[in-house]
PDB file of N, CA and C in Angstrom:
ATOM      1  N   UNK A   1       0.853  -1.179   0.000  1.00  0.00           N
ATOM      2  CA  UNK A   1       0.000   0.000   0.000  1.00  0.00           C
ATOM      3  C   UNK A   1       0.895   1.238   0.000  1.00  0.00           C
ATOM      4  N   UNK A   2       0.671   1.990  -1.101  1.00  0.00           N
ATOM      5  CA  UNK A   2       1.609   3.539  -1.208  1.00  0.00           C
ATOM      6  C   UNK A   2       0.849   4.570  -0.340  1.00  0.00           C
ATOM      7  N   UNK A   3       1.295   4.736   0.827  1.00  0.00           N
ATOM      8  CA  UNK A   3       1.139   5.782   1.746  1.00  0.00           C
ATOM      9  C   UNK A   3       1.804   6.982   1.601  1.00  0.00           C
ATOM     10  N   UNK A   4       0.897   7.863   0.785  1.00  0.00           N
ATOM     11  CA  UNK A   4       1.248   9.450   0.789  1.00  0.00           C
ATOM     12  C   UNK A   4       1.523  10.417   1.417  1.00  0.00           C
ATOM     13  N   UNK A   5       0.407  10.236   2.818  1.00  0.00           N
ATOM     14  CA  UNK A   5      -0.107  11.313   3.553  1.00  0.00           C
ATOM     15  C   UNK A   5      -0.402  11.020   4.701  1.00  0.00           C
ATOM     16  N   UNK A   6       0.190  11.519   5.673  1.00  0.00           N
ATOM     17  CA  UNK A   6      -0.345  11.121   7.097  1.00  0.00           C
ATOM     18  C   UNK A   6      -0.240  12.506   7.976  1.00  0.00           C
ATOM     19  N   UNK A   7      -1.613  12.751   8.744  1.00  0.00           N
ATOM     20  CA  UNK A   7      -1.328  13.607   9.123  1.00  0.00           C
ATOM     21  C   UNK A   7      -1.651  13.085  10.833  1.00  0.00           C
ATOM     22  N   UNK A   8      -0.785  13.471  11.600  1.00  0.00           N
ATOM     23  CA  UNK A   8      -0.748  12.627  13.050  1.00  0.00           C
ATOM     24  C   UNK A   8      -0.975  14.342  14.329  1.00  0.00           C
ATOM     25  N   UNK A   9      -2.149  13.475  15.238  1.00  0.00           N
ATOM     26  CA  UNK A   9      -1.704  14.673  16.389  1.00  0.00           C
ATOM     27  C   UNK A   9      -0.896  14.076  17.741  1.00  0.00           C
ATOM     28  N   UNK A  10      -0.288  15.132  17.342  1.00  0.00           N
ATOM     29  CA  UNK A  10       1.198  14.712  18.639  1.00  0.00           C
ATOM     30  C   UNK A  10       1.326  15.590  19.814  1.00  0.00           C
ATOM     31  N   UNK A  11       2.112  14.780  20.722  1.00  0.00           N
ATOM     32  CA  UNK A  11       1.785  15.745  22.242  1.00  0.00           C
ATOM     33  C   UNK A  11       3.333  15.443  22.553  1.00  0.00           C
ATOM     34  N   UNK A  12       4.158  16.560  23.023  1.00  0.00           N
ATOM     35  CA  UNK A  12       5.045  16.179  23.975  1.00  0.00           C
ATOM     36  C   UNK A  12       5.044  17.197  25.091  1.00  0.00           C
ATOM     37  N   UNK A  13       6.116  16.793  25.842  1.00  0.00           N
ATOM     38  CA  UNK A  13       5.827  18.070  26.899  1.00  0.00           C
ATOM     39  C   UNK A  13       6.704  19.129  26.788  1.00  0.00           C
ATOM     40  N   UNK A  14       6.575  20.135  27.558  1.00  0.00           N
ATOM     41  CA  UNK A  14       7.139  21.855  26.555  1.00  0.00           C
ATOM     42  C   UNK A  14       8.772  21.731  27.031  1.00  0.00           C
ATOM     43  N   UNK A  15       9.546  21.547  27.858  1.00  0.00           N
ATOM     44  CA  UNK A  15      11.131  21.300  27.434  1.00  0.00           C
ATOM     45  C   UNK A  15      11.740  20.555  26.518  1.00  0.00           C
ATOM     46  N   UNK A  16      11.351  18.954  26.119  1.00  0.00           N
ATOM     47  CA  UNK A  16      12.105  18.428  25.360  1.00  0.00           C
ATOM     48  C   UNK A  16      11.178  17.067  24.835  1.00  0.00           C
ATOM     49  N   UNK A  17      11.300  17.062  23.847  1.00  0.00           N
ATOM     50  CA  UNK A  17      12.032  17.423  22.894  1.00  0.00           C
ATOM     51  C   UNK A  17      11.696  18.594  22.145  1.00  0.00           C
ATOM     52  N   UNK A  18      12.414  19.224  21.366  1.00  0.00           N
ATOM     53  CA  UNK A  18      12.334  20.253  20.339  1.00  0.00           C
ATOM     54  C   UNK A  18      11.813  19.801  19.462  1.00  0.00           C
ATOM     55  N   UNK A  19      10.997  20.771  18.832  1.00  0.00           N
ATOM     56  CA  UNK A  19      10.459  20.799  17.205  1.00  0.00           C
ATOM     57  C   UNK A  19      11.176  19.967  16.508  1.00  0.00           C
ATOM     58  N   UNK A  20      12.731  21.077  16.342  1.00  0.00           N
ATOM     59  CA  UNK A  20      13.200  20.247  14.734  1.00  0.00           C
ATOM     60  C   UNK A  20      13.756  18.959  15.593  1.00  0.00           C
ATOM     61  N   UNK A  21      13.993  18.688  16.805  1.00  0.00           N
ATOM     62  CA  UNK A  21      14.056  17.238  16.969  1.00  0.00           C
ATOM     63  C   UNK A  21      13.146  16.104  16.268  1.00  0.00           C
ATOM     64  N   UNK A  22      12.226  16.327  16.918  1.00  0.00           N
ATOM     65  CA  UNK A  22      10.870  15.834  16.443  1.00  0.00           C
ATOM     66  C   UNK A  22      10.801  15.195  15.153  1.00  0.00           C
ATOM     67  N   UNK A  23      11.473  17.227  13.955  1.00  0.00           N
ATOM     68  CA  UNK A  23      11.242  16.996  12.688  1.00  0.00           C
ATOM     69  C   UNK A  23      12.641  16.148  12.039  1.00  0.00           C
ATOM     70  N   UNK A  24      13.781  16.324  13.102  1.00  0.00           N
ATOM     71  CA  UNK A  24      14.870  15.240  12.607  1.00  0.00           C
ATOM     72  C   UNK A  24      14.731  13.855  12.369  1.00  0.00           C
ATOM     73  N   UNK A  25      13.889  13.683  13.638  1.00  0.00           N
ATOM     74  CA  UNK A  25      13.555  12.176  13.756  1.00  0.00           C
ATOM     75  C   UNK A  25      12.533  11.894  12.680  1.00  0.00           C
ATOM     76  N   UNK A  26      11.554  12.448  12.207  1.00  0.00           N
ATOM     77  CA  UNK A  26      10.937  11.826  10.884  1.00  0.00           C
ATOM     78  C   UNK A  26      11.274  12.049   9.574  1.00  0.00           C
ATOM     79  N   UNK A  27      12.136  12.875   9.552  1.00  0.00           N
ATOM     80  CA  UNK A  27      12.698  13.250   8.394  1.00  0.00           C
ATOM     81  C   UNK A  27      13.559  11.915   7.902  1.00  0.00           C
ATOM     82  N   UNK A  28      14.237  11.319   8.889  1.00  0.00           N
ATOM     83  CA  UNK A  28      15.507  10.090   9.198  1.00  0.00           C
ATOM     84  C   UNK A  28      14.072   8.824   8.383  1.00  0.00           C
ATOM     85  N   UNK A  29      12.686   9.015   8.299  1.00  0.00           N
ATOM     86  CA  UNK A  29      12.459   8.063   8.215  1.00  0.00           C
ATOM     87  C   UNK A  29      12.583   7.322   5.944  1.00  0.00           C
ATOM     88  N   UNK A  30      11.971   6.186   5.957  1.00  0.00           N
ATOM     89  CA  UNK A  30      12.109   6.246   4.354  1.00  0.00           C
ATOM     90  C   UNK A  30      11.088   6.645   3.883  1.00  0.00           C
ATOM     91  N   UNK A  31      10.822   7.246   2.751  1.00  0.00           N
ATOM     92  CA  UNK A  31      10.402   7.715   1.535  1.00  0.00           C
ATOM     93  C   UNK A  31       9.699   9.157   1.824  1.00  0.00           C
ATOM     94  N   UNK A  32      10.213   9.203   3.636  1.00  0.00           N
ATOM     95  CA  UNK A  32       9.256  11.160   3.867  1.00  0.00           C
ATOM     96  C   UNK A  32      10.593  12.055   2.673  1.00  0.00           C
ATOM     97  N   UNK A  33       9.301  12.976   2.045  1.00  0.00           N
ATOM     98  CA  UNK A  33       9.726  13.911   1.574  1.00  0.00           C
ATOM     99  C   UNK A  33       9.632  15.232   1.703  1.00  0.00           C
ATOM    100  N   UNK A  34       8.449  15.419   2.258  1.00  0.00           N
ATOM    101  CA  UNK A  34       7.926  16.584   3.075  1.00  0.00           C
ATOM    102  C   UNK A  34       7.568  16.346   4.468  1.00  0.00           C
ATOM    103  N   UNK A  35       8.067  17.582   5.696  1.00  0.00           N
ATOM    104  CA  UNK A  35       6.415  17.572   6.539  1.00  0.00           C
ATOM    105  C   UNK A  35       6.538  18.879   7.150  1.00  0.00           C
ATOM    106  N   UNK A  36       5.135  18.896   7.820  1.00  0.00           N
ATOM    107  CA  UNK A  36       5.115  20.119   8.488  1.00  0.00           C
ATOM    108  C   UNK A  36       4.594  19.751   9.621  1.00  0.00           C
ATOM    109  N   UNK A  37       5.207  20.934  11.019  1.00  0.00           N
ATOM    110  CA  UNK A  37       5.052  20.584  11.836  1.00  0.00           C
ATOM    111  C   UNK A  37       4.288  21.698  12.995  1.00  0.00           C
ATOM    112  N   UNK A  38       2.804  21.785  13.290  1.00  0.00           N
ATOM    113  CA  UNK A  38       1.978  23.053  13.575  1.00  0.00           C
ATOM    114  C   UNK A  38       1.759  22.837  14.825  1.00  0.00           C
ATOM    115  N   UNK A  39       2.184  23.941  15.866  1.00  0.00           N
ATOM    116  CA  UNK A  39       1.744  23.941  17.202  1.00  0.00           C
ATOM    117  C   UNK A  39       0.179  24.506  17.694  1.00  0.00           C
ATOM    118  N   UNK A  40      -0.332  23.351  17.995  1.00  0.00           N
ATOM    119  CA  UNK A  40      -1.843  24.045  18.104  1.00  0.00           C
ATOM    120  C   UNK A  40      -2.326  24.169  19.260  1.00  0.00           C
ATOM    121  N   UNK A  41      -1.545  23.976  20.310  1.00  0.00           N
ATOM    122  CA  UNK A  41      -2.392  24.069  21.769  1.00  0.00           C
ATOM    123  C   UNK A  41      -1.094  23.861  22.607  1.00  0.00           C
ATOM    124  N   UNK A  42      -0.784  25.104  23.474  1.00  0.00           N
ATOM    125  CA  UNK A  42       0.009  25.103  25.025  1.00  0.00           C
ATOM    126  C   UNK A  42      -0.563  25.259  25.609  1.00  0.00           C
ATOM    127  N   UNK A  43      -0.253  24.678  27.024  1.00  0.00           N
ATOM    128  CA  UNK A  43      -0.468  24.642  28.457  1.00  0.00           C
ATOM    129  C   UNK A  43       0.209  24.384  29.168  1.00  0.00           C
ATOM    130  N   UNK A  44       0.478  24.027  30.800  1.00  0.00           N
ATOM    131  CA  UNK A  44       1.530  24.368  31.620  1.00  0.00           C
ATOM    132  C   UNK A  44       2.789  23.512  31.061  1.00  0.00           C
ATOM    133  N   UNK A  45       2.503  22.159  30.550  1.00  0.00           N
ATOM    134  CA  UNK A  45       3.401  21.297  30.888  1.00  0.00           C
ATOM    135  C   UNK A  45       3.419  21.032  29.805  1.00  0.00           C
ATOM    136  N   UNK A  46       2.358  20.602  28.606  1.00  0.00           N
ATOM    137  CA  UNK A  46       2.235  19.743  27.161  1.00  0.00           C
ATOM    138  C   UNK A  46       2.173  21.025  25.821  1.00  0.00           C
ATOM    139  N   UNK A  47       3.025  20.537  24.565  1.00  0.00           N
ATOM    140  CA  UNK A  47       2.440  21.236  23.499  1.00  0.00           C
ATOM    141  C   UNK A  47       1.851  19.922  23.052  1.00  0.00           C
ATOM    142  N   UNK A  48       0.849  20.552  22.006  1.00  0.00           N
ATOM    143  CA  UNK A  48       0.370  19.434  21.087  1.00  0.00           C
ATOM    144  C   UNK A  48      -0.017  20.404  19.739  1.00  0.00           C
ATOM    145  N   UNK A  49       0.781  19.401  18.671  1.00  0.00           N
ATOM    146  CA  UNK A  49       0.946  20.093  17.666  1.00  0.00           C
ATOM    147  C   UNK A  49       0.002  18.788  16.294  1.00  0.00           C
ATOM    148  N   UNK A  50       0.365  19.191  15.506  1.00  0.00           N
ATOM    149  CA  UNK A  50      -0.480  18.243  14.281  1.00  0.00           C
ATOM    150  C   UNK A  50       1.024  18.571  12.996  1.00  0.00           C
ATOM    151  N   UNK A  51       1.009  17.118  12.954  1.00  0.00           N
ATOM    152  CA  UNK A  51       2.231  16.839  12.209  1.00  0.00           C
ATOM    153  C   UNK A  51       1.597  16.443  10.710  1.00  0.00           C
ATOM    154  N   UNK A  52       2.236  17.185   9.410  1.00  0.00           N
ATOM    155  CA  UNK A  52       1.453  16.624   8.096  1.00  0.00           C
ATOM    156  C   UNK A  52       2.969  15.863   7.217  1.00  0.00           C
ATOM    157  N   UNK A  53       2.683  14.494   7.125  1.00  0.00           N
ATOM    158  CA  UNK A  53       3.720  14.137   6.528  1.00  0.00           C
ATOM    159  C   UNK A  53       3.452  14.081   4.931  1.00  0.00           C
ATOM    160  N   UNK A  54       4.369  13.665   4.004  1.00  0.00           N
ATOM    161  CA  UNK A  54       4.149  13.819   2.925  1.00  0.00           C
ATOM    162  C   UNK A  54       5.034  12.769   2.225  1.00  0.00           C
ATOM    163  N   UNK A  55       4.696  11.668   1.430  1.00  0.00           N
ATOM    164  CA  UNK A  55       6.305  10.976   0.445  1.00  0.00           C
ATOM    165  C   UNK A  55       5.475   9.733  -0.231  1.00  0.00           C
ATOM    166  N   UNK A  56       6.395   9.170  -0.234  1.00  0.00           N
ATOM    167  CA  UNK A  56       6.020   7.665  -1.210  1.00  0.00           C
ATOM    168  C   UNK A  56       6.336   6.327  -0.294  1.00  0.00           C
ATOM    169  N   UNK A  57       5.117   5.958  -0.140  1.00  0.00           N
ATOM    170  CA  UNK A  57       5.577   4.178   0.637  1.00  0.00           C
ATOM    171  C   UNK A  57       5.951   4.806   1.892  1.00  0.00           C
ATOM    172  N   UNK A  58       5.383   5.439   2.643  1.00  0.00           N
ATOM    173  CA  UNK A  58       5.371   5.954   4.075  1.00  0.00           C
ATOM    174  C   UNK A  58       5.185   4.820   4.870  1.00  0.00           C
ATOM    175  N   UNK A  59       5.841   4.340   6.203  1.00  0.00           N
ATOM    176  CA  UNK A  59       5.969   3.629   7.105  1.00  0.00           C
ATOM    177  C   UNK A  59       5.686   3.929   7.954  1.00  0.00           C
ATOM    178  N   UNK A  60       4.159   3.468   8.758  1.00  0.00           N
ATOM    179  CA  UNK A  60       3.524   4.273   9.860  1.00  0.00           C
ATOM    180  C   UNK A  60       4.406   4.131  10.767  1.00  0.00           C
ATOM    181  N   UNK A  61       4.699   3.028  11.043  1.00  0.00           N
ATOM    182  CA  UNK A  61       5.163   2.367  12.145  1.00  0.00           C
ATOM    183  C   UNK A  61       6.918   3.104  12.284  1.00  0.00           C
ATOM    184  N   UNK A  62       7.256   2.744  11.262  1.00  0.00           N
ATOM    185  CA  UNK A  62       8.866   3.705  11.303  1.00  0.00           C
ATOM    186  C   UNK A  62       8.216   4.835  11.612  1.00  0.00           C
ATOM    187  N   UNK A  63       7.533   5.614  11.192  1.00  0.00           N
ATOM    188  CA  UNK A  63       6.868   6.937  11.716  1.00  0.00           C
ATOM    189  C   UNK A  63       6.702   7.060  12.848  1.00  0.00           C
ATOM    190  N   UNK A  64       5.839   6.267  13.551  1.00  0.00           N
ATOM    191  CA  UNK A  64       5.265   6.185  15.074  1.00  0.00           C
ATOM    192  C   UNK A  64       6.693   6.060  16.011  1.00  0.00           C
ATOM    193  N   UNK A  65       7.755   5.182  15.398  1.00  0.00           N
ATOM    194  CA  UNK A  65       8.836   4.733  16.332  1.00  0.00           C
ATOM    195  C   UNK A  65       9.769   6.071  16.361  1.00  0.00           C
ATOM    196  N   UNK A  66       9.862   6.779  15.307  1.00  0.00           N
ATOM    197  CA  UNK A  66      10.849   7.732  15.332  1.00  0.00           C
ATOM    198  C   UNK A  66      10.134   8.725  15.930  1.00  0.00           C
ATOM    199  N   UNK A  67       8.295   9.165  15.935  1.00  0.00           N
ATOM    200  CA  UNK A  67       8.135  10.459  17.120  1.00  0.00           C
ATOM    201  C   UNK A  67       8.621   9.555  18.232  1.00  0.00           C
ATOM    202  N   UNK A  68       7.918   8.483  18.783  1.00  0.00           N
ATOM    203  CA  UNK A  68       8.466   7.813  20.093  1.00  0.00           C
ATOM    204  C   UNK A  68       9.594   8.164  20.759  1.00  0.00           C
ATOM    205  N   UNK A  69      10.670   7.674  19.982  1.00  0.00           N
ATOM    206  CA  UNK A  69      12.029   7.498  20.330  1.00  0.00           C
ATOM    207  C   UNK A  69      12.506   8.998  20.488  1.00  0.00           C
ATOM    208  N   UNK A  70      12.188  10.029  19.797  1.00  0.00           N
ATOM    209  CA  UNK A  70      12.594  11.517  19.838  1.00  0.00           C
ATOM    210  C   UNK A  70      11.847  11.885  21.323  1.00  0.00           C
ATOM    211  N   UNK A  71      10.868  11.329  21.902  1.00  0.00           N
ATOM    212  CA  UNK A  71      10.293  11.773  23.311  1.00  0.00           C
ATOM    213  C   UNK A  71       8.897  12.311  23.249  1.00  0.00           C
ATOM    214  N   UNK A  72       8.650  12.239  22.092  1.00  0.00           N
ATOM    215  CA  UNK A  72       7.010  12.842  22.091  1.00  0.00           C
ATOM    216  C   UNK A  72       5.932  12.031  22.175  1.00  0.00           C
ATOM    217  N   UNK A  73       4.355  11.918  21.886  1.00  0.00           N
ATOM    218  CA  UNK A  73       3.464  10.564  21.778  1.00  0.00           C
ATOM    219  C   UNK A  73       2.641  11.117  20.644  1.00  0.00           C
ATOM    220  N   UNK A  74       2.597  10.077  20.097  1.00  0.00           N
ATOM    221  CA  UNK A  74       1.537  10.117  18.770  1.00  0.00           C
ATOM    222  C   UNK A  74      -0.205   9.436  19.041  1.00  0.00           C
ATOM    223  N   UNK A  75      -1.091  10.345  19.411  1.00  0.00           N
ATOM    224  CA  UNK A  75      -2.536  10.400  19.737  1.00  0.00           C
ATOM    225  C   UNK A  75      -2.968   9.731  18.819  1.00  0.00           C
ATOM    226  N   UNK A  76      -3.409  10.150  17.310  1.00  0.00           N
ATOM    227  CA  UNK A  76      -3.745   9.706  16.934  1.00  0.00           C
ATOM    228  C   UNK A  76      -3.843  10.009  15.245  1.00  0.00           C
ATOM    229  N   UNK A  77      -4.304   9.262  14.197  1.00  0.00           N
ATOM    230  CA  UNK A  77      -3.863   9.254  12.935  1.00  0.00           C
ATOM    231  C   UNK A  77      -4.923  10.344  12.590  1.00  0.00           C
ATOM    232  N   UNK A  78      -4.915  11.108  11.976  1.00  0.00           N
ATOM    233  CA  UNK A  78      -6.053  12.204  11.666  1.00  0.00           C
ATOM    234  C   UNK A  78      -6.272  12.347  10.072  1.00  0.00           C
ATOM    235  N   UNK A  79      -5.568  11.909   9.409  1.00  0.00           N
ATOM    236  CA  UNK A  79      -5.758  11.577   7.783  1.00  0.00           C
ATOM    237  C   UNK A  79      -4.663  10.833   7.290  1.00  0.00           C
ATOM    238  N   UNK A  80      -5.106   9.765   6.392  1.00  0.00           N
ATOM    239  CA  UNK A  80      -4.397   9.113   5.436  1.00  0.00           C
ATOM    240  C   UNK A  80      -4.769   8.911   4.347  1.00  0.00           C
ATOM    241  N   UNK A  81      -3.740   8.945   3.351  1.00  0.00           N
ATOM    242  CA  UNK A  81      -4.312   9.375   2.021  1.00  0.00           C
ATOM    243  C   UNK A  81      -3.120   8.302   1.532  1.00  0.00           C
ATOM    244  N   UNK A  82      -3.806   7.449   0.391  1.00  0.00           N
ATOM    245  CA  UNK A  82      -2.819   6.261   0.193  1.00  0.00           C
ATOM    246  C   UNK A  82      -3.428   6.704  -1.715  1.00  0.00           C
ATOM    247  N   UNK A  83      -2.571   5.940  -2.536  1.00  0.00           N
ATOM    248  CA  UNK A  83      -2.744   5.462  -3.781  1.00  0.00           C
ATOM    249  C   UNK A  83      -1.821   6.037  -4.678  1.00  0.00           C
ATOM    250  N   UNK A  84      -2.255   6.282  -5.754  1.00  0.00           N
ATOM    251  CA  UNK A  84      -1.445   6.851  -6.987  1.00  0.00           C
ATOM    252  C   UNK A  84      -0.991   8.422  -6.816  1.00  0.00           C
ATOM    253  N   UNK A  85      -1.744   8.933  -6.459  1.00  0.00           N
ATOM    254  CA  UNK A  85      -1.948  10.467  -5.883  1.00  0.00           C
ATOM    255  C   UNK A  85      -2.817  10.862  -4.579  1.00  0.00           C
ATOM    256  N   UNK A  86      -2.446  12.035  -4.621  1.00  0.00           N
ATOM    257  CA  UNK A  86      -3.317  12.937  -3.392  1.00  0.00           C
ATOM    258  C   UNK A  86      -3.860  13.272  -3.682  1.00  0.00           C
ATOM    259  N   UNK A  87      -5.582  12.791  -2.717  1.00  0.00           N
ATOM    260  CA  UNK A  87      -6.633  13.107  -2.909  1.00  0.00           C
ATOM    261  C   UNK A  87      -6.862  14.614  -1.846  1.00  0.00           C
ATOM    262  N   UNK A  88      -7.374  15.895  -2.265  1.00  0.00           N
ATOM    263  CA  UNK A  88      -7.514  16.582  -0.955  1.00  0.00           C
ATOM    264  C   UNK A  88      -9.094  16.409  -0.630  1.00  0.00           C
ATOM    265  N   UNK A  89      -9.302  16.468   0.587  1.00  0.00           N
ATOM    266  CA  UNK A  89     -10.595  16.388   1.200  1.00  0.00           C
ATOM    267  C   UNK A  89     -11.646  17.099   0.745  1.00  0.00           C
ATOM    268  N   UNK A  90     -12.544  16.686   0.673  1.00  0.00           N
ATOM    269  CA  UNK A  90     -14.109  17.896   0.001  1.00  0.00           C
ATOM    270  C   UNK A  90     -14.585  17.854   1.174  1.00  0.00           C
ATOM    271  N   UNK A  91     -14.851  19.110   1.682  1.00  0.00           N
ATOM    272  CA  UNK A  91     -15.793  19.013   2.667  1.00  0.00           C
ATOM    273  C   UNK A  91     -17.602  18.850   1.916  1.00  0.00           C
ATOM    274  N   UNK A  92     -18.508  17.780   2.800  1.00  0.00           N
ATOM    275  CA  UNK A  92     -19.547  17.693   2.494  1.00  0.00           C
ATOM    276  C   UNK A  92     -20.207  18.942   2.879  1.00  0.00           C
ATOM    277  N   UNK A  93     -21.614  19.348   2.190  1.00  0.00           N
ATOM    278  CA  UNK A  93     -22.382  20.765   2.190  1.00  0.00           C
ATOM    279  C   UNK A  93     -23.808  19.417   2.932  1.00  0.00           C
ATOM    280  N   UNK A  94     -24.183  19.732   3.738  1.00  0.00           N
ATOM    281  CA  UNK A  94     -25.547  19.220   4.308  1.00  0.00           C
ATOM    282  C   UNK A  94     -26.515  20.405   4.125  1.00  0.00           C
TER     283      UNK A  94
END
């Protein structure tokens, strides 16, 4: 399965690890080619940010192990976008 797109929300706590830690450690992984990395919520002790990865043949799991191992936790998967290309989301009109 060609995994394009993963976009993950992540929590660590506000001394360590660092951002571009974070972004070292997934960058190290295979076929990421892009990501971005958005801080969306501080408080005393935790940031939690939303990570958008981007590449070819993405490895959740190498993914999941390298935020791990850098010191942060990965909540939960918030989009995946697999196949030939990237699909972007339509939002439905009710």
């Amino acid at each position: 399965m060609n995994i394009r797109r993963l976009v993950l929300d992540v929590d660590k706590v506000r001394a360590r690890p660092s951002l571009v830690e974070i972004a070292q450690a997934i960058e190290r992984c295979a076929g990421v080619e892009a990501l971005n990395v958005t801080v969306e919520e501080i408080d005393i002790e935790t940031v939690g940010m939303d990570i958008t990865i981007e590449g070819e043949h993405l490895d959740c799991d190498e993914v999941f192990k390298a935020i791990e191992s850098s010191g942060a936790v990965v909540h939960s998967v918030d989009q995946l976008v697999v196949g030939n290309r990237i699909i972007e989301r339509v939002a439905r009109t009710r």
